[in-house]
C-alpha atoms as a PDB file:
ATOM      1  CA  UNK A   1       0.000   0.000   0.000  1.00  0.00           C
ATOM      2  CA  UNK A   2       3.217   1.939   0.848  1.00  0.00           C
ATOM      3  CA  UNK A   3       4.709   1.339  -2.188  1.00  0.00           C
ATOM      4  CA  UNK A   4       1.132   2.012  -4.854  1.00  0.00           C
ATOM      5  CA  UNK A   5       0.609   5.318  -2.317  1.00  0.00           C
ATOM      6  CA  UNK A   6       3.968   6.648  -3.427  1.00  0.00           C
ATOM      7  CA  UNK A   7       4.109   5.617  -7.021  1.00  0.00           C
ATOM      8  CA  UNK A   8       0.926   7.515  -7.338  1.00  0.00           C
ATOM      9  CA  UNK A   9       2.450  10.757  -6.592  1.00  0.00           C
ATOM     10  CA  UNK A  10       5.006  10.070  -8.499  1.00  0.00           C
ATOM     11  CA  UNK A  11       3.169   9.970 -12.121  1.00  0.00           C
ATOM     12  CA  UNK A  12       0.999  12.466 -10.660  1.00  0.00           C
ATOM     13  CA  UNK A  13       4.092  14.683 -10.622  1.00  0.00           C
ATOM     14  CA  UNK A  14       5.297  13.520 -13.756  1.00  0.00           C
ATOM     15  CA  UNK A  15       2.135  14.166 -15.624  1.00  0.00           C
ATOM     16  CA  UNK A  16       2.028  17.824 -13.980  1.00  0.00           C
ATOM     17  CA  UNK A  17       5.676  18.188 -15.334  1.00  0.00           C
ATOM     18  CA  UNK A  18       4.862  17.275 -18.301  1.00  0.00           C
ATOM     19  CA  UNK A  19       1.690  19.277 -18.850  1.00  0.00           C
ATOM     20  CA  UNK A  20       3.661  22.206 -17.423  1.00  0.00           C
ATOM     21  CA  UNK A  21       6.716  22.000 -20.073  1.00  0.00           C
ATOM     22  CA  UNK A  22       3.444  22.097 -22.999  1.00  0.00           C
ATOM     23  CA  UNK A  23       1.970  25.154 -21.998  1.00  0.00           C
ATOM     24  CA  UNK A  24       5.365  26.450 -21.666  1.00  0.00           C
ATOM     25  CA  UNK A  25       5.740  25.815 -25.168  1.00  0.00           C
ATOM     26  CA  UNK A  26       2.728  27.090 -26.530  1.00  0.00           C
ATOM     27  CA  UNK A  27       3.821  30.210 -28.548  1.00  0.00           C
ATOM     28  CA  UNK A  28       2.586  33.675 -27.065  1.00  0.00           C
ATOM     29  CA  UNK A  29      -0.666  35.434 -28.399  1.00  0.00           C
ATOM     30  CA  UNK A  30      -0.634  39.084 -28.833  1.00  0.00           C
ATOM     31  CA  UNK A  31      -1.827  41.846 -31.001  1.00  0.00           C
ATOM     32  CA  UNK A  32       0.584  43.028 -34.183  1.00  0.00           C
ATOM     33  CA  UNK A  33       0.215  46.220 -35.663  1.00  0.00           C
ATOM     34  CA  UNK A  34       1.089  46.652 -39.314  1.00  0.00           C
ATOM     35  CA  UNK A  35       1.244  50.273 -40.770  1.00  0.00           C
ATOM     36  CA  UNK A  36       1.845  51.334 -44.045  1.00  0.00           C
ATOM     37  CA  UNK A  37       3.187  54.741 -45.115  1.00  0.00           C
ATOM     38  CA  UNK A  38       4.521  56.315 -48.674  1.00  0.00           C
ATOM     39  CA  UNK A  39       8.203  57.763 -48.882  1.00  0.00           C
ATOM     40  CA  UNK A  40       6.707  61.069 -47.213  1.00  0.00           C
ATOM     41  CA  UNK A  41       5.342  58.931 -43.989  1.00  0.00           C
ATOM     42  CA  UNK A  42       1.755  59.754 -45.663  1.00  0.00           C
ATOM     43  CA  UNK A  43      -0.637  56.632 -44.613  1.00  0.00           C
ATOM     44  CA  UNK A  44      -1.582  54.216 -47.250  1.00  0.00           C
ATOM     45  CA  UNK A  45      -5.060  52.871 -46.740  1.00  0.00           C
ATOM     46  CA  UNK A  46      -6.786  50.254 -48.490  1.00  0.00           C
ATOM     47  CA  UNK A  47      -3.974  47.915 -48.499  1.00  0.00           C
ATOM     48  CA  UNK A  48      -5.072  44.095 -48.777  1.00  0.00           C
ATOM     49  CA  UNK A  49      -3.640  42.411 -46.010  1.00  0.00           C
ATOM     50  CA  UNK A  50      -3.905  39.007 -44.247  1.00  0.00           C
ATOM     51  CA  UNK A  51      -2.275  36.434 -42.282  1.00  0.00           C
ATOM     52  CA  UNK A  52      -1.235  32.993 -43.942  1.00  0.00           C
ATOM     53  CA  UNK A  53      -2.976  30.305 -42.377  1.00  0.00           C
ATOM     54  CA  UNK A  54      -5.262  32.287 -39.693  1.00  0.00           C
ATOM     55  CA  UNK A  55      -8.515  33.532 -41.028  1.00  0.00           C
ATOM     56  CA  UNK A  56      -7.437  37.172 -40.382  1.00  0.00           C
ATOM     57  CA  UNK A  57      -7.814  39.499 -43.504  1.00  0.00           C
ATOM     58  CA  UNK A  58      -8.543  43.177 -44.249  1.00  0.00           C
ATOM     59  CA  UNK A  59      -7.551  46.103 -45.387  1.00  0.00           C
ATOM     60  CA  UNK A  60      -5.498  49.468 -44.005  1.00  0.00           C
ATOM     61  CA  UNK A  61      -7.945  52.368 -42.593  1.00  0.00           C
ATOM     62  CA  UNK A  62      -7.130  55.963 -43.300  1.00  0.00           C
ATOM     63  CA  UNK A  63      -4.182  55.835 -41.008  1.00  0.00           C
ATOM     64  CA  UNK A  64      -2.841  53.287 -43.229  1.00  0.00           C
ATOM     65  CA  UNK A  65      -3.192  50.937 -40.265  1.00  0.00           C
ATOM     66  CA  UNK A  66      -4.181  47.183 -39.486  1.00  0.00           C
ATOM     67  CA  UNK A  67      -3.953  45.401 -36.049  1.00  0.00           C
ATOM     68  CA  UNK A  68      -3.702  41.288 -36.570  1.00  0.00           C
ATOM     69  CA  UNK A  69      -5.193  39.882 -33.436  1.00  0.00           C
ATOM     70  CA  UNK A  70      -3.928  37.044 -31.432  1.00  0.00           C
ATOM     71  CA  UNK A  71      -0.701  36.449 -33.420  1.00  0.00           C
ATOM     72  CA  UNK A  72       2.129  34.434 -32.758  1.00  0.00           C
ATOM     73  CA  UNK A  73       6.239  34.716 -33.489  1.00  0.00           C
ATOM     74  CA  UNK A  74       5.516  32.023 -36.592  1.00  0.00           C
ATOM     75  CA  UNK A  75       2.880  34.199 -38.044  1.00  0.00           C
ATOM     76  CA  UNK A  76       3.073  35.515 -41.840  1.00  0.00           C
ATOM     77  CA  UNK A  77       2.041  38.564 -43.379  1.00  0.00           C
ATOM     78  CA  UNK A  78       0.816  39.056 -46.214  1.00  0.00           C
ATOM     79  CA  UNK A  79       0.059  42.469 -48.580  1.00  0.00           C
ATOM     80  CA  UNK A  80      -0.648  43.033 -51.927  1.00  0.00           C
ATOM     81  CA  UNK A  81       1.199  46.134 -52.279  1.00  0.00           C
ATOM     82  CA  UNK A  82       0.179  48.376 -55.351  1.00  0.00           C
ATOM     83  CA  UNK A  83       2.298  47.418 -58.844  1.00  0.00           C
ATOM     84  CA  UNK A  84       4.515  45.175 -56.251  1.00  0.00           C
ATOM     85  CA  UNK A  85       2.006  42.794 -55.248  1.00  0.00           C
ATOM     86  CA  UNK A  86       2.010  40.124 -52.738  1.00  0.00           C
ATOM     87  CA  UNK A  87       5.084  40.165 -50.452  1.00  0.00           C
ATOM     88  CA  UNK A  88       5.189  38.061 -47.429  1.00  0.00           C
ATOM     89  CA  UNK A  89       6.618  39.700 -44.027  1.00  0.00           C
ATOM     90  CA  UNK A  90       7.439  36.694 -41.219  1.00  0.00           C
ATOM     91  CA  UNK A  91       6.199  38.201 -37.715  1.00  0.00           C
ATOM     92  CA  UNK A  92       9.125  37.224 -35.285  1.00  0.00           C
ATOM     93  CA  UNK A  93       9.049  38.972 -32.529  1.00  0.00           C
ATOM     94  CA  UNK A  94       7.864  42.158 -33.568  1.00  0.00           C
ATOM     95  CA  UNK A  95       4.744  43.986 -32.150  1.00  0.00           C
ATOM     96  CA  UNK A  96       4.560  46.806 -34.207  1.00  0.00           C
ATOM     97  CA  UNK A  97       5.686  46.831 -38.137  1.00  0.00           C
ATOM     98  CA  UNK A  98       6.406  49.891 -40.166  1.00  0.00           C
ATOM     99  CA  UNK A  99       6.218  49.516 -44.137  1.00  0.00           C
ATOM    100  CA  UNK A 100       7.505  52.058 -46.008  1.00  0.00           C
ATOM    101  CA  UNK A 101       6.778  52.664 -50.098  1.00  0.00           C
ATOM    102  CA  UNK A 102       9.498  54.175 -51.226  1.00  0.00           C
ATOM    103  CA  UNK A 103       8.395  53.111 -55.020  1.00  0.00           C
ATOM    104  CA  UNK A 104       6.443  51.453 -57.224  1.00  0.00           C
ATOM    105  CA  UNK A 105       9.128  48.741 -56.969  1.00  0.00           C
ATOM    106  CA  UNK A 106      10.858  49.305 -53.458  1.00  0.00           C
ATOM    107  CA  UNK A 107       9.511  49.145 -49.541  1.00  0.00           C
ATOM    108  CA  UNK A 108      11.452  48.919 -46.333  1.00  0.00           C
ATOM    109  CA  UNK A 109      10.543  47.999 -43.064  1.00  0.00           C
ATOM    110  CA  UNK A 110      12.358  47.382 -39.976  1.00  0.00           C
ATOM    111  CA  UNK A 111      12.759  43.470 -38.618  1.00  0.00           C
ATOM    112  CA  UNK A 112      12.689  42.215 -35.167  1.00  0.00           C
ATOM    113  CA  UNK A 113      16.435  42.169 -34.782  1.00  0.00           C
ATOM    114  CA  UNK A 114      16.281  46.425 -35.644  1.00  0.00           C
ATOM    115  CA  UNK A 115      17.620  45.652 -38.913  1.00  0.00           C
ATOM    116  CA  UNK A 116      16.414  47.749 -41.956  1.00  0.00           C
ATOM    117  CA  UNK A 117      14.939  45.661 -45.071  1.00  0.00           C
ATOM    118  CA  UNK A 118      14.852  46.996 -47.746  1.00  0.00           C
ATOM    119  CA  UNK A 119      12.551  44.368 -50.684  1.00  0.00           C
ATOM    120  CA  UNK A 120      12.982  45.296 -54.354  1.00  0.00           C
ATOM    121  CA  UNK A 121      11.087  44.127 -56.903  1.00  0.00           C
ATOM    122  CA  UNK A 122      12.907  42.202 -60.195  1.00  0.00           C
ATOM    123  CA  UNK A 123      11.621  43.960 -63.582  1.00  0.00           C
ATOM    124  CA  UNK A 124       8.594  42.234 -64.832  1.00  0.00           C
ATOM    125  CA  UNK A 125       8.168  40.668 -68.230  1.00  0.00           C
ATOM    126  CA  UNK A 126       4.931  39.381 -67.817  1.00  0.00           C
ATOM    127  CA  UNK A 127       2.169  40.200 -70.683  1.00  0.00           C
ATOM    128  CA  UNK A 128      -0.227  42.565 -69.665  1.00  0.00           C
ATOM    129  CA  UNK A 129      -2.863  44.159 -71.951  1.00  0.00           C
ATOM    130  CA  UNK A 130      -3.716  47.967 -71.061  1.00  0.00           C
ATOM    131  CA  UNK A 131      -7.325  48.906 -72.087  1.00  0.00           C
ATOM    132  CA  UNK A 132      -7.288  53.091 -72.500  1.00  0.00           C
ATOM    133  CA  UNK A 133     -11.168  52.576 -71.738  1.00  0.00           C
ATOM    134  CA  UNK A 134     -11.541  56.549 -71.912  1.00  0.00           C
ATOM    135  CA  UNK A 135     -10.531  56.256 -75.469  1.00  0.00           C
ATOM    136  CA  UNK A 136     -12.625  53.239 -76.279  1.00  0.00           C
ATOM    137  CA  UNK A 137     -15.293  55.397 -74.924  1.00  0.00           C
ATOM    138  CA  UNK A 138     -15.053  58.316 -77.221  1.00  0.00           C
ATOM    139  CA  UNK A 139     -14.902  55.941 -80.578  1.00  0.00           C
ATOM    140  CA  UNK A 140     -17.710  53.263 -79.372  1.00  0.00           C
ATOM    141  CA  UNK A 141     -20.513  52.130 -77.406  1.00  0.00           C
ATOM    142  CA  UNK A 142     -20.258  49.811 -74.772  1.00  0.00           C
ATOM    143  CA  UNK A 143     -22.658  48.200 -72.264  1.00  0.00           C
ATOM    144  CA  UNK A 144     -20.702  46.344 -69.890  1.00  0.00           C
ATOM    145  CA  UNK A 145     -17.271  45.272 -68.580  1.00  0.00           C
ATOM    146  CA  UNK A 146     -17.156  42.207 -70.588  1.00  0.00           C
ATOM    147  CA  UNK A 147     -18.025  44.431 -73.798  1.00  0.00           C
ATOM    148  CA  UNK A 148     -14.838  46.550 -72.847  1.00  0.00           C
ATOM    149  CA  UNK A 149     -12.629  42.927 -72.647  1.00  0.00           C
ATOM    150  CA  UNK A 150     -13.572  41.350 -75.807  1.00  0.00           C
ATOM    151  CA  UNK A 151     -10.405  42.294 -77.644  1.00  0.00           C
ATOM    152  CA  UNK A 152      -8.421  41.050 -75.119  1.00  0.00           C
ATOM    153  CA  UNK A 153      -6.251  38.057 -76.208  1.00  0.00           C
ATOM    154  CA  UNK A 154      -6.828  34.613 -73.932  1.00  0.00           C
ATOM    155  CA  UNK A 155      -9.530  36.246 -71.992  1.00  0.00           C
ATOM    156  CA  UNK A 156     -12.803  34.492 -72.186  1.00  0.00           C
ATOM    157  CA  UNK A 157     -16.022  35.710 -71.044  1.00  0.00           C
ATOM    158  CA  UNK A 158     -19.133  33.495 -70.760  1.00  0.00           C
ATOM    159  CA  UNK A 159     -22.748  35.019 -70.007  1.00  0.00           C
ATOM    160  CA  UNK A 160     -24.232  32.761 -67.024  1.00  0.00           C
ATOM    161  CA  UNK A 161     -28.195  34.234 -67.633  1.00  0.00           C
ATOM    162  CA  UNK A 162     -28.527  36.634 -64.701  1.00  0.00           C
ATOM    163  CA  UNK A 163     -28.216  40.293 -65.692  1.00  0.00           C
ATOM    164  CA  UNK A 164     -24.088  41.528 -65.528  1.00  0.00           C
ATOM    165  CA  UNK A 165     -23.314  37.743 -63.848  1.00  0.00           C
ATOM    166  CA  UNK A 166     -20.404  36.268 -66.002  1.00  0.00           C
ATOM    167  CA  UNK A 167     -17.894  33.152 -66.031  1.00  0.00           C
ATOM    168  CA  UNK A 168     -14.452  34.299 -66.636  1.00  0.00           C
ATOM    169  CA  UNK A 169     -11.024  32.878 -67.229  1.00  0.00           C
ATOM    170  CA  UNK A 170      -7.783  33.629 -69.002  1.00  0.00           C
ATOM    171  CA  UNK A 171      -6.370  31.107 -71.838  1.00  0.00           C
ATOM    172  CA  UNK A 172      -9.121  28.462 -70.590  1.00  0.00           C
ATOM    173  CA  UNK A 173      -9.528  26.139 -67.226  1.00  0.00           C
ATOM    174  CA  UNK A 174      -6.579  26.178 -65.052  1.00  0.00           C
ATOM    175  CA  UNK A 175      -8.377  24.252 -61.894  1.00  0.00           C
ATOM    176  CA  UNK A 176     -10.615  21.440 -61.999  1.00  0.00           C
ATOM    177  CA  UNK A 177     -12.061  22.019 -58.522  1.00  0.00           C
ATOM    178  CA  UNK A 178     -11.610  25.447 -57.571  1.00  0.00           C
ATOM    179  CA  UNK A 179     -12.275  28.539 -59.314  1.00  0.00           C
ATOM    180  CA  UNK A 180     -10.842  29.581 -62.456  1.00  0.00           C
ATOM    181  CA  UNK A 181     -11.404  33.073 -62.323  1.00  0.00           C
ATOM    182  CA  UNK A 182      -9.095  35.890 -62.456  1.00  0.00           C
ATOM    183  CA  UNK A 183      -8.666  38.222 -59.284  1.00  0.00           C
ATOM    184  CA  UNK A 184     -10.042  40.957 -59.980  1.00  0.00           C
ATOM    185  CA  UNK A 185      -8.807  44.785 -58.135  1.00  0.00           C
ATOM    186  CA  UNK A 186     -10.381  48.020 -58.222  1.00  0.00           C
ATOM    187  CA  UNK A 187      -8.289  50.971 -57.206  1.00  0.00           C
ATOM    188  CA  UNK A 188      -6.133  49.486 -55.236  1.00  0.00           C
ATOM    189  CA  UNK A 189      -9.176  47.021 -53.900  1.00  0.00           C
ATOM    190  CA  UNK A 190      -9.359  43.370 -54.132  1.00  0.00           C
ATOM    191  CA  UNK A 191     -13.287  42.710 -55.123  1.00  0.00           C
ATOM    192  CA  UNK A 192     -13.512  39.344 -56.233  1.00  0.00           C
ATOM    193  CA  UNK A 193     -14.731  38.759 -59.857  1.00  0.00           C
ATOM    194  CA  UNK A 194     -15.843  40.308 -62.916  1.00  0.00           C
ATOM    195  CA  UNK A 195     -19.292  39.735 -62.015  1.00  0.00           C
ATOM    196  CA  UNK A 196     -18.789  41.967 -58.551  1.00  0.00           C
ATOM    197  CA  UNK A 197     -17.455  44.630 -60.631  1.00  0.00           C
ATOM    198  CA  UNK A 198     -20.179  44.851 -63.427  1.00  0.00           C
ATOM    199  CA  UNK A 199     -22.173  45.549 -60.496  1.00  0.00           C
ATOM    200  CA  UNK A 200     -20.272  48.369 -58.807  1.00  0.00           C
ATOM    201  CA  UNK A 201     -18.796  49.798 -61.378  1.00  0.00           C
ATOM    202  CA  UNK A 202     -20.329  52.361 -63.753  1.00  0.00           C
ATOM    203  CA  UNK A 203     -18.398  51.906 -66.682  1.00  0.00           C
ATOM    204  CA  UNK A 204     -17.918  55.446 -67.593  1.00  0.00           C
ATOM    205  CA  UNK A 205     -15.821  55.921 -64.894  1.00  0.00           C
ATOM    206  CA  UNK A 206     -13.185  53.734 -65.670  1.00  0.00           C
ATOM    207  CA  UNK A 207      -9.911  55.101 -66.742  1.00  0.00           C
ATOM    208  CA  UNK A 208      -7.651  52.029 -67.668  1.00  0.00           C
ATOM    209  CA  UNK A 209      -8.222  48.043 -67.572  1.00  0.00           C
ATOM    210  CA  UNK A 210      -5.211  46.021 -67.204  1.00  0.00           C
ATOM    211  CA  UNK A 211      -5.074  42.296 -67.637  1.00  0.00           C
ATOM    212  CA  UNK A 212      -2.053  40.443 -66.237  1.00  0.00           C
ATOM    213  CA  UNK A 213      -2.578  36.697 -67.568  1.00  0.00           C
ATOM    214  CA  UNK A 214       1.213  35.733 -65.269  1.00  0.00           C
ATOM    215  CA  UNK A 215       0.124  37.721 -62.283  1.00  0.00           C
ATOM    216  CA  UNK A 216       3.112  36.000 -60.373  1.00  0.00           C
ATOM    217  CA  UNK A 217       3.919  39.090 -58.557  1.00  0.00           C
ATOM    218  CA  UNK A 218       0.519  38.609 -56.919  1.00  0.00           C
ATOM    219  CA  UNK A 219       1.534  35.397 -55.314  1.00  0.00           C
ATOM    220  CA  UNK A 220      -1.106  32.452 -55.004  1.00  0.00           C
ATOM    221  CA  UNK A 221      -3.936  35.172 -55.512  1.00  0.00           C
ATOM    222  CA  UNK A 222      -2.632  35.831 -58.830  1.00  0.00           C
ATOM    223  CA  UNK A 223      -2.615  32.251 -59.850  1.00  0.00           C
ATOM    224  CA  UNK A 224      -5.524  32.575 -62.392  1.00  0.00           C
ATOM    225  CA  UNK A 225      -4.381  36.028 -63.560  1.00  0.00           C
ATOM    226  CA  UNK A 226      -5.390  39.187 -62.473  1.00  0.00           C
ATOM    227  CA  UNK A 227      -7.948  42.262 -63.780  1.00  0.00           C
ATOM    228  CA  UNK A 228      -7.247  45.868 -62.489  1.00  0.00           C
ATOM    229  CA  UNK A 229      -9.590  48.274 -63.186  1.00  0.00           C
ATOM    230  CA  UNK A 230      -8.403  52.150 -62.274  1.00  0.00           C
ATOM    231  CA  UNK A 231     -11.112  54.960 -62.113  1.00  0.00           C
ATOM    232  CA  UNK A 232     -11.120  58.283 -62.944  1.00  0.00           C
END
């Protein structure tokens, strides 16, 4: 009885040790703040941002500012950064993180060891078709978005039957089970399809349409190409 009494307390003190050392290991949860300025420290809002495995997206406010909440050292970020797009940003141990434009191809931000980082982007030689839609505009009548794209080489638009509601994909089916569609970005503003934006957009106010059929500088949200659409 001796001998059961003690052994007890034993692997009840090993079990506590153990369960002790896991929680030790768990990583920290805390909020990161992520602001984004231009080379004049002007905010930058409506920057898509997210982290990479956590269902925590959204975009900068007027202060060019996002806070990610409960994040951890291992954390990502990720922004699509306008004419960079997506860069990745690993967490560490900061709590606060800087990013600074200082050009269409060049940001900086400070890492968690106080270092300065400074990410340029390589020249890109993807194809991209540039609609001058104010142009088009003047010379012809068009109803709709997808009248606008028809020209465009490897893009193909199919009606669905609702009113504005269209299949699109560029240079035919990339996925069998997920969505072929191209990403499409208004303004700086990541709105889903071509179908969202016949519905927002009045197509009169559109100054350019550019289609990027490589989009790799959008990272995996490029994949299936991607449509940006710049208003007046």
């Amino acid at each position: 009885m001796f001998i059961m009494k003690h052994l007890a307390i034993f692997s009840f003190l090993i079990l506590m040790t153990v369960t002790v050392k896991a929680q030790d290991m768990e990583p920290q949860k805390r909020n990161i703040s992520l602001i984004i300025v231009d080379k004049k420290e002007r905010p930058i809002s409506n920057i898509i941002v997210s982290s990479l495995g956590a269902d925590k997206a959204g975009i900068t406010d007027r202060s060019g500012k996002f806070i990610f909440a409960d994040m951890t050292d291992n954390d990502t970020i990720s922004m699509i950064l306008p004419k960079y797009g997506e860069t990745l940003i690993s967490v560490g141990e900061m709590d606060s993180i800087v990013v600074k434009l200082r050009s269409v191809r060049r940001f900086s931000y400070m890492n968690s060891a106080g270092q300065n980082v400074t990410m340029r982007r390589q020249h890109q030689t993807e194809p991209i078709d540039v609609l001058d839609v104010q142009a088009m505009l003047s010379r012809h009548t068009y109803r709709s978005l997808e009248d606008l794209l028809q020209g465009v080489a490897g893009l193909n638009i199919t009606p669905v039957g609702a009113p504005n509601e269209v299949n699109v994909n560029i240079r035919g089916p990339v996925s069998i089970n997920g969505s072929n569609e191209p990403m499409v970005v208004l303004d700086g503003t990541m709105i889903g399809t071509l179908t969202n934006a016949n519905n927002m957009i009045n197509i009169y106010d559109i100054k350019t349409i550019e289609v990027q059929k490589n989009a790799t500088g959008w990272g995996a949200l490029g994949a299936n190409g991607v449509i940006v659409i710049k208003t007046r």
